[in-house]
PDB file of N, CA and C in Angstrom:
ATOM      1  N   UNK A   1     139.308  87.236 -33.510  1.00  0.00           N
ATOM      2  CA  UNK A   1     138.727  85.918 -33.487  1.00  0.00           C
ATOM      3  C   UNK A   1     137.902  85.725 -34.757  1.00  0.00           C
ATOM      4  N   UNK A   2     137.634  84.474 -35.628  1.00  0.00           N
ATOM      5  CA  UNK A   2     137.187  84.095 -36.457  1.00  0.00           C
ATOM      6  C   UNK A   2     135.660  84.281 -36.345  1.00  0.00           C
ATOM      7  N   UNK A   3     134.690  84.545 -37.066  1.00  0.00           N
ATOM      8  CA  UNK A   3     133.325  84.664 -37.042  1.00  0.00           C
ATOM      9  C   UNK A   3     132.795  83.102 -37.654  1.00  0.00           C
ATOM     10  N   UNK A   4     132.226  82.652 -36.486  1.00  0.00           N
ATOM     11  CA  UNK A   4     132.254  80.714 -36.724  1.00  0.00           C
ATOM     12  C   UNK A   4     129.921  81.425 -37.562  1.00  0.00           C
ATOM     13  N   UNK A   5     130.343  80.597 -38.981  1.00  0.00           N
ATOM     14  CA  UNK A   5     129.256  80.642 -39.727  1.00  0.00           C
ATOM     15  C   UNK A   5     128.272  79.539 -39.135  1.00  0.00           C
ATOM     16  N   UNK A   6     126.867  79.769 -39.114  1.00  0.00           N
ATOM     17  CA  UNK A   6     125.755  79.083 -38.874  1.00  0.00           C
ATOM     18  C   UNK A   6     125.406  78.276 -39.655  1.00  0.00           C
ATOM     19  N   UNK A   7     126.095  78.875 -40.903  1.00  0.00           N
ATOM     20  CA  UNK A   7     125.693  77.717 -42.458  1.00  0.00           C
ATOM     21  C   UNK A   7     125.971  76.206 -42.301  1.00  0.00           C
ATOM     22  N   UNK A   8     127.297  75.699 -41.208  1.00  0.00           N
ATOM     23  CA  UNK A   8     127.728  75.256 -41.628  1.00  0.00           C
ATOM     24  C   UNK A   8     127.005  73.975 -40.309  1.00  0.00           C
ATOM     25  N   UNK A   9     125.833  74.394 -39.659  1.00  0.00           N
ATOM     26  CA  UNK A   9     125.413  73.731 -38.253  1.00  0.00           C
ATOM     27  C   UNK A   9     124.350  72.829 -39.297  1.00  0.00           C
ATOM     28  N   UNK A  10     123.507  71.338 -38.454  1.00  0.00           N
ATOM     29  CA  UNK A  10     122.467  71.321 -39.147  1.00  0.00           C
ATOM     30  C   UNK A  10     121.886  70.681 -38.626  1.00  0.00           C
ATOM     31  N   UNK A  11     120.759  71.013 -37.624  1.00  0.00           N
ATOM     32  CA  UNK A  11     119.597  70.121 -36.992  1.00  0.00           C
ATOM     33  C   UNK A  11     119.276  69.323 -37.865  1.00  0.00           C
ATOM     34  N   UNK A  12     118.814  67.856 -36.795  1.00  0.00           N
ATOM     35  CA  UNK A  12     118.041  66.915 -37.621  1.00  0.00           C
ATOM     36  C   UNK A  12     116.969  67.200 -36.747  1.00  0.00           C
ATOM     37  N   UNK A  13     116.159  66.101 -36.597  1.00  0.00           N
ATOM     38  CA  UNK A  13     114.867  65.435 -36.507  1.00  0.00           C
ATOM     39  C   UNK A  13     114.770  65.769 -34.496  1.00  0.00           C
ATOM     40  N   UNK A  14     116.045  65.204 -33.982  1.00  0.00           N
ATOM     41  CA  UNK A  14     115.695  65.079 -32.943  1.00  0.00           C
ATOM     42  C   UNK A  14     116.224  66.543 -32.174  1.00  0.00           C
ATOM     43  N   UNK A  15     116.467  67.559 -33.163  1.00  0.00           N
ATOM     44  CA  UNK A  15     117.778  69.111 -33.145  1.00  0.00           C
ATOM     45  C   UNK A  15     118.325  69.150 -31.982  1.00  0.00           C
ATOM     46  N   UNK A  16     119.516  67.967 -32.393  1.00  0.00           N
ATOM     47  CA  UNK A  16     120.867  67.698 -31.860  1.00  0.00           C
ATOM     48  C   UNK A  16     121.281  68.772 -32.615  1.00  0.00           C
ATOM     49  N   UNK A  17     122.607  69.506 -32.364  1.00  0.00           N
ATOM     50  CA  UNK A  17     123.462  70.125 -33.163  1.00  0.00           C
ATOM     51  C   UNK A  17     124.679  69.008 -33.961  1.00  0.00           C
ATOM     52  N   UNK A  18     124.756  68.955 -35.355  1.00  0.00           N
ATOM     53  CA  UNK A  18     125.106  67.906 -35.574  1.00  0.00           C
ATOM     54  C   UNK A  18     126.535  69.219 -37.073  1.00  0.00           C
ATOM     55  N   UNK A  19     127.620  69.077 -36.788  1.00  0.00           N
ATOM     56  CA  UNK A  19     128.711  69.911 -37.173  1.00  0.00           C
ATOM     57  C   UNK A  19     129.392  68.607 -38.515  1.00  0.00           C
ATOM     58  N   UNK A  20     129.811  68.732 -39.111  1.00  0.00           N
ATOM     59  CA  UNK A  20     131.242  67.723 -39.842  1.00  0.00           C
ATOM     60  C   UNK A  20     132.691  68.199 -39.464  1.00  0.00           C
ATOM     61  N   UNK A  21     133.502  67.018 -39.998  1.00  0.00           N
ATOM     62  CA  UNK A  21     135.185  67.507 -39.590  1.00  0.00           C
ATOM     63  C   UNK A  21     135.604  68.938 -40.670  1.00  0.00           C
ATOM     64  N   UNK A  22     135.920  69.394 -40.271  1.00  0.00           N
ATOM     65  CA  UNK A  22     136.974  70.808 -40.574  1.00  0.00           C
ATOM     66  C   UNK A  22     135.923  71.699 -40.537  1.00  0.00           C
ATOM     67  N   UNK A  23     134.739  72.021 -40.231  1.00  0.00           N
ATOM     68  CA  UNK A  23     133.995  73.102 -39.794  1.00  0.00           C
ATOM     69  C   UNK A  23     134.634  73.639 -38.617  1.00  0.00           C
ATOM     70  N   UNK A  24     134.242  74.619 -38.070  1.00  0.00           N
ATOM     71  CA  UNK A  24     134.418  75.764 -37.105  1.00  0.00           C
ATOM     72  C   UNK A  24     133.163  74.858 -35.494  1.00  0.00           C
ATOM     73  N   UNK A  25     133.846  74.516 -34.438  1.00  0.00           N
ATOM     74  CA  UNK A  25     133.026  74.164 -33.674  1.00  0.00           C
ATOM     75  C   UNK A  25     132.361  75.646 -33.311  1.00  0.00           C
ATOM     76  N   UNK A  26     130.626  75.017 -33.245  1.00  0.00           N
ATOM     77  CA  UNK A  26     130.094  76.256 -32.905  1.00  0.00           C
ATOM     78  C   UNK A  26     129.539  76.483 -30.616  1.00  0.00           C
ATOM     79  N   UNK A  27     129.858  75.306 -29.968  1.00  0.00           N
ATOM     80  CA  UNK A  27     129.847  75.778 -29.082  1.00  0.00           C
ATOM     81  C   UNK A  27     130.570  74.814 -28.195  1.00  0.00           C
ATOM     82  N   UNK A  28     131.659  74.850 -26.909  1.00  0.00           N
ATOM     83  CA  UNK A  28     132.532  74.233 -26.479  1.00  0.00           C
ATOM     84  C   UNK A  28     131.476  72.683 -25.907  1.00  0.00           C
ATOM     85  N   UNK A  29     132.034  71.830 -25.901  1.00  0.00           N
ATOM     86  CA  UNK A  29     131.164  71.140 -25.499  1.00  0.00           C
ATOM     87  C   UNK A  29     131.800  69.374 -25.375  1.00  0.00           C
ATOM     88  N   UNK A  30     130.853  68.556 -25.267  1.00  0.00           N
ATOM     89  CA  UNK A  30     131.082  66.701 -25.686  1.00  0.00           C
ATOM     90  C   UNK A  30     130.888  66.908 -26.879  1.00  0.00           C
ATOM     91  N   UNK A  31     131.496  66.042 -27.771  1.00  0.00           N
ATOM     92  CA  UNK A  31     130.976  65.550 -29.379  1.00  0.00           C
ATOM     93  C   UNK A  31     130.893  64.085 -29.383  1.00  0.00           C
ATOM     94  N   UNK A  32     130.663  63.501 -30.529  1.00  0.00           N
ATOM     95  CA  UNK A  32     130.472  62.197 -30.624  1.00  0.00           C
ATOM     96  C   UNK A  32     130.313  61.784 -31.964  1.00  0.00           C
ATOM     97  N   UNK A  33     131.092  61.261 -32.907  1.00  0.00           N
ATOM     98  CA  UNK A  33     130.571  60.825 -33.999  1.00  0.00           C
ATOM     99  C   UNK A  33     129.452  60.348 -33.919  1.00  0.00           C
ATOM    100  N   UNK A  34     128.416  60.841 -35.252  1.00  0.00           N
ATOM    101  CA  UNK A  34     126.963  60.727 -35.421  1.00  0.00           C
ATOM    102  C   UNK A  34     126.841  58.885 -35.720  1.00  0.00           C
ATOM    103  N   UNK A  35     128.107  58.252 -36.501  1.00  0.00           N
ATOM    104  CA  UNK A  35     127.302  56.717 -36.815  1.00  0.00           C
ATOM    105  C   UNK A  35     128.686  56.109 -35.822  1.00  0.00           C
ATOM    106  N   UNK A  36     129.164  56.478 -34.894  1.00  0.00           N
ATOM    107  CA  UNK A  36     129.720  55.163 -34.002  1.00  0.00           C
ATOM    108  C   UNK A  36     129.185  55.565 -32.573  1.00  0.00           C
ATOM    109  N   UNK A  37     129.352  54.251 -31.942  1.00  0.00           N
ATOM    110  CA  UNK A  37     129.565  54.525 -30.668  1.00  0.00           C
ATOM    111  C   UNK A  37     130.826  54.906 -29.408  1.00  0.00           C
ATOM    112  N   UNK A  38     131.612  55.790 -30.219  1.00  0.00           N
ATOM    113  CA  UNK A  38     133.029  55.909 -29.863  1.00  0.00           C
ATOM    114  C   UNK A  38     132.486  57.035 -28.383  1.00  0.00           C
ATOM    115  N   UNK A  39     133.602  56.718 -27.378  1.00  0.00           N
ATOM    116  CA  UNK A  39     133.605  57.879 -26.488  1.00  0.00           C
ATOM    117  C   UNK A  39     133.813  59.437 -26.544  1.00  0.00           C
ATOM    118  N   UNK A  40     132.890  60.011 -26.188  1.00  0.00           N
ATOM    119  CA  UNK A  40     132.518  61.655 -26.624  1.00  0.00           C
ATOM    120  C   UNK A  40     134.122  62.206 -26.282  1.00  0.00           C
ATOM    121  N   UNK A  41     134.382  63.131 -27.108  1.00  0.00           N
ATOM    122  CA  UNK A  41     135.622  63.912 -27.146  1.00  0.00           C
ATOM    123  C   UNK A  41     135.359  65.526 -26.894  1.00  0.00           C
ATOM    124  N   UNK A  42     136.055  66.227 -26.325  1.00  0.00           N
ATOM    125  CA  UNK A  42     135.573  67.562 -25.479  1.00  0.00           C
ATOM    126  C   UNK A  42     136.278  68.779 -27.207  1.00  0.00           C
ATOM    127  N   UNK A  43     135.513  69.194 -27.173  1.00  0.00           N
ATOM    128  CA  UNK A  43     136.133  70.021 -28.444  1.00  0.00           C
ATOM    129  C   UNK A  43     135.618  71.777 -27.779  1.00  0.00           C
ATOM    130  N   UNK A  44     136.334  72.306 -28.086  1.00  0.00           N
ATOM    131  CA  UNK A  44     136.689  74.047 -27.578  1.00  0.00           C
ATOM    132  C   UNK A  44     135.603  74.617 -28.814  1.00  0.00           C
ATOM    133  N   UNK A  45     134.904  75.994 -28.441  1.00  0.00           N
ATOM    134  CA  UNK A  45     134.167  76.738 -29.449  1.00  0.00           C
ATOM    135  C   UNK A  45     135.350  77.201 -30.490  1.00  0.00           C
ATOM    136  N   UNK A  46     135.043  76.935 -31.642  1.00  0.00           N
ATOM    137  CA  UNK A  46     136.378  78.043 -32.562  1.00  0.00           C
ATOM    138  C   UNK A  46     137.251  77.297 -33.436  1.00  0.00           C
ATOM    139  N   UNK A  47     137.460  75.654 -32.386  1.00  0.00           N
ATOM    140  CA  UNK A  47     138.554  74.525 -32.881  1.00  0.00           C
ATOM    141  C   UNK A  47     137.854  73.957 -34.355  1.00  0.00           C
ATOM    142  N   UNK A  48     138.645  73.710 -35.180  1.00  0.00           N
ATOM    143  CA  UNK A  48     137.963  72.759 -36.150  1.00  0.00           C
ATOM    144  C   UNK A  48     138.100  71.506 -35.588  1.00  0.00           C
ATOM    145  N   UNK A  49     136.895  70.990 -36.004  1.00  0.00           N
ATOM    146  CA  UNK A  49     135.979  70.277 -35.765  1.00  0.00           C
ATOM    147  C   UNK A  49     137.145  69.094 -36.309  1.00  0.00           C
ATOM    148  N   UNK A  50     137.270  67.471 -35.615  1.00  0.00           N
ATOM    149  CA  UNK A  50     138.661  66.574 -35.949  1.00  0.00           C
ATOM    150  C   UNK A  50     137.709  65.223 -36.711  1.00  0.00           C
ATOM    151  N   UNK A  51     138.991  64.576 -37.293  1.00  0.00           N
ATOM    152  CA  UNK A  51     138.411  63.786 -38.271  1.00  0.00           C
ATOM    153  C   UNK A  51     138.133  62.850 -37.217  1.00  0.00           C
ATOM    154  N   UNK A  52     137.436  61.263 -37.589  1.00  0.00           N
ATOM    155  CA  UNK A  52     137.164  60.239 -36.804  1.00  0.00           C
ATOM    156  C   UNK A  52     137.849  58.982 -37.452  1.00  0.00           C
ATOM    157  N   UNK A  53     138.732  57.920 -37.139  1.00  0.00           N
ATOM    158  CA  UNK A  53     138.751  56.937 -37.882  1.00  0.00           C
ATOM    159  C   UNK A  53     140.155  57.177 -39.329  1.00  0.00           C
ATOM    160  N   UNK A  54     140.609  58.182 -39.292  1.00  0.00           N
ATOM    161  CA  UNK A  54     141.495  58.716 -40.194  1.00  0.00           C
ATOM    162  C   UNK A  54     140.690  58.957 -41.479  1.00  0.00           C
ATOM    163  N   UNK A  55     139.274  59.877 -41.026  1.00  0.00           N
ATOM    164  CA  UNK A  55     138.361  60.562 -42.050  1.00  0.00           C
ATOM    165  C   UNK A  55     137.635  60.995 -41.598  1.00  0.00           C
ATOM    166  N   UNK A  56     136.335  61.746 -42.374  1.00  0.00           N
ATOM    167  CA  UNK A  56     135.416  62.710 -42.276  1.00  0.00           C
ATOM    168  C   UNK A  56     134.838  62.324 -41.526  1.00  0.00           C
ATOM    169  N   UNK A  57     133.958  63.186 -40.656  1.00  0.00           N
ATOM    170  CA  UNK A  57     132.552  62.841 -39.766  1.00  0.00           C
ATOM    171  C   UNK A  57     131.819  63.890 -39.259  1.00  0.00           C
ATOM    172  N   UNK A  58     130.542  63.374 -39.063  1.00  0.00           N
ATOM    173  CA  UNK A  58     129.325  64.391 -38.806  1.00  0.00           C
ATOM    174  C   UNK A  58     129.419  63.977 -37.560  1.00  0.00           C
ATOM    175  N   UNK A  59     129.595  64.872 -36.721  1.00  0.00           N
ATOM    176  CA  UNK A  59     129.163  65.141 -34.947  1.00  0.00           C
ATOM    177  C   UNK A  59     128.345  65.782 -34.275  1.00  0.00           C
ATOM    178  N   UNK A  60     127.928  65.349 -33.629  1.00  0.00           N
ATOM    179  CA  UNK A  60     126.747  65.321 -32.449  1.00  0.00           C
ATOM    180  C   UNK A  60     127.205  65.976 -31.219  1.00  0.00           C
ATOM    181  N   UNK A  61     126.661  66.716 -31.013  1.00  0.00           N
ATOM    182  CA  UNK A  61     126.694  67.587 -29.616  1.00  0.00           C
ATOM    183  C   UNK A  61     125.825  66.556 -28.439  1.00  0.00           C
ATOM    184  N   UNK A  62     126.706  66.127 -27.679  1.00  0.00           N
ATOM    185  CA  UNK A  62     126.104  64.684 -26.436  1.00  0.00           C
ATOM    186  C   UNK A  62     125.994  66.089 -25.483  1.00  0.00           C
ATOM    187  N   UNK A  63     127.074  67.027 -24.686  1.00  0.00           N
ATOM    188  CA  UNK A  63     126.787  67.909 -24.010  1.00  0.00           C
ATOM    189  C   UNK A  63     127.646  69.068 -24.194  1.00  0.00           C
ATOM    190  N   UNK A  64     126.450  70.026 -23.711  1.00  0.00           N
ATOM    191  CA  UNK A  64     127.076  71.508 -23.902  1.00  0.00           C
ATOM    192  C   UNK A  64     127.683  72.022 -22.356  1.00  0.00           C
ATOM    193  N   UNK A  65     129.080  72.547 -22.805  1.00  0.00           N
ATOM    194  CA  UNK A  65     129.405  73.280 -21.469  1.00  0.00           C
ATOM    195  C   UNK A  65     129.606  74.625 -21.553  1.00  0.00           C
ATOM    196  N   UNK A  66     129.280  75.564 -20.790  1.00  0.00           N
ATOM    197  CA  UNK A  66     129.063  76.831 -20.940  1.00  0.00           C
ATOM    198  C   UNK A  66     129.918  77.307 -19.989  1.00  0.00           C
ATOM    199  N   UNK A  67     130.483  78.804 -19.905  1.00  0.00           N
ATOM    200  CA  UNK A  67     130.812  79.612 -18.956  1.00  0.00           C
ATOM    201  C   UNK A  67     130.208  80.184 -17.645  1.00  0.00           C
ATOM    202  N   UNK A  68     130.433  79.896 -16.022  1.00  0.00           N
ATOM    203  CA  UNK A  68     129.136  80.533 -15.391  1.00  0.00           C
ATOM    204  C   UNK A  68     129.776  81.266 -14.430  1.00  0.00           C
ATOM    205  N   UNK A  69     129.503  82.768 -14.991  1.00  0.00           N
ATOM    206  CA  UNK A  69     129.853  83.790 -13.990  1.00  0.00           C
ATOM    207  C   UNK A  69     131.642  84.317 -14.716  1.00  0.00           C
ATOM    208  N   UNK A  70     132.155  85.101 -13.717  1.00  0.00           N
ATOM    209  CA  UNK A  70     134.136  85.240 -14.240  1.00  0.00           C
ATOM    210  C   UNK A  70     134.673  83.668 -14.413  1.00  0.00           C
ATOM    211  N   UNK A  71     134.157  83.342 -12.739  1.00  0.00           N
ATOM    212  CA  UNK A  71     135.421  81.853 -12.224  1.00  0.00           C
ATOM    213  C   UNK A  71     135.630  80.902 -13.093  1.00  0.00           C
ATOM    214  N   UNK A  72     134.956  81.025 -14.762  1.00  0.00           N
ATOM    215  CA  UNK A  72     135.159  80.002 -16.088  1.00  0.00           C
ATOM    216  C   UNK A  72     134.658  78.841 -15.032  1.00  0.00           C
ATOM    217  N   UNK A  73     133.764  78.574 -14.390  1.00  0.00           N
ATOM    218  CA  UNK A  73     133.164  76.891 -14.179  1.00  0.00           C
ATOM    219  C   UNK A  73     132.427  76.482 -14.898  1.00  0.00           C
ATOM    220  N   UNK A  74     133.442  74.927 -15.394  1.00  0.00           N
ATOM    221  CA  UNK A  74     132.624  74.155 -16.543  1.00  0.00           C
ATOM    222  C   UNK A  74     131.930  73.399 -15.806  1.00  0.00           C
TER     223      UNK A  74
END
Protein backbone atom coordinates (compact mmCIF):
# COMPACT_ATOMS: atom_id res chain seq x y z
CA UNK A 1 0.00 0.00 0.00
CA UNK A 2 1.11 3.55 -0.81
CA UNK A 3 2.37 5.73 2.23
CA UNK A 4 -0.41 8.72 1.81
CA UNK A 5 2.08 12.01 2.79
CA UNK A 6 0.82 14.62 5.45
CA UNK A 7 2.51 17.33 3.32
CA UNK A 8 0.00 17.31 1.18
CA UNK A 9 -3.21 17.93 4.07
CA UNK A 10 -3.85 21.64 5.15
CA UNK A 11 -5.89 22.99 8.04
CA UNK A 12 -7.42 26.26 7.83
CA UNK A 13 -8.86 28.50 10.37
CA UNK A 14 -11.78 26.45 11.25
CA UNK A 15 -9.15 22.76 10.94
CA UNK A 16 -11.41 21.23 8.54
CA UNK A 17 -9.12 18.82 6.72
CA UNK A 18 -9.07 20.50 3.46
CA UNK A 19 -6.97 17.92 0.53
CA UNK A 20 -6.81 19.20 -3.55
CA UNK A 21 -7.60 16.92 -6.69
CA UNK A 22 -4.86 14.26 -7.39
CA UNK A 23 -3.53 14.13 -3.79
CA UNK A 24 -3.73 10.82 -1.91
CA UNK A 25 -7.15 10.93 0.24
CA UNK A 26 -5.94 10.91 3.72
CA UNK A 27 -9.02 9.44 5.54
CA UNK A 28 -12.27 7.56 4.03
CA UNK A 29 -14.92 9.85 4.47
CA UNK A 30 -17.77 12.83 2.84
CA UNK A 31 -15.85 15.49 0.77
CA UNK A 32 -17.16 18.55 -0.62
CA UNK A 33 -15.64 21.07 -2.78
CA UNK A 34 -14.25 23.94 -0.57
CA UNK A 35 -15.99 27.01 -2.95
CA UNK A 36 -19.37 25.19 -4.15
CA UNK A 37 -22.21 24.02 -2.69
CA UNK A 38 -22.27 20.71 -4.61
CA UNK A 39 -23.45 17.42 -2.78
CA UNK A 40 -20.67 15.70 -0.59
CA UNK A 41 -19.13 12.72 -2.52
CA UNK A 42 -17.87 9.57 -0.37
CA UNK A 43 -14.12 9.16 -1.32
CA UNK A 44 -12.09 5.82 0.10
CA UNK A 45 -8.61 6.50 2.23
CA UNK A 46 -5.72 5.94 -0.53
CA UNK A 47 -8.13 7.10 -3.71
CA UNK A 48 -6.88 10.21 -5.41
CA UNK A 49 -8.60 12.76 -4.53
CA UNK A 50 -11.29 13.67 -8.12
CA UNK A 51 -11.46 16.77 -10.02
CA UNK A 52 -14.78 19.03 -9.62
CA UNK A 53 -16.41 20.76 -12.60
CA UNK A 54 -13.85 19.19 -15.24
CA UNK A 55 -10.89 20.76 -12.92
CA UNK A 56 -8.92 21.21 -9.87
CA UNK A 57 -10.32 21.53 -6.34
CA UNK A 58 -9.59 21.92 -2.73
CA UNK A 59 -11.87 19.60 -0.52
CA UNK A 60 -13.28 19.63 2.66
CA UNK A 61 -13.80 16.79 4.85
CA UNK A 62 -18.01 17.39 5.76
CA UNK A 63 -17.67 13.71 7.52
CA UNK A 64 -15.35 11.18 8.64
CA UNK A 65 -16.19 7.47 8.55
CA UNK A 66 -14.13 5.13 10.36
CA UNK A 67 -13.90 1.34 10.89
CA UNK A 68 -15.67 -0.07 14.24
CA UNK A 69 -14.57 -3.28 15.51
CA UNK A 70 -13.91 -6.57 12.46
CA UNK A 71 -17.82 -6.16 11.14
CA UNK A 72 -16.23 -2.88 8.87
CA UNK A 73 -19.49 -0.68 10.25
CA UNK A 74 -19.56 2.57 8.58
Amino acid sequence: MKKISHTSWNLRKSQSMIVRTGTHCPTNGLWQPVDSPSEPLFVFEGSIMPTHDGGSAEWMLVEAKRRVAEGAIW
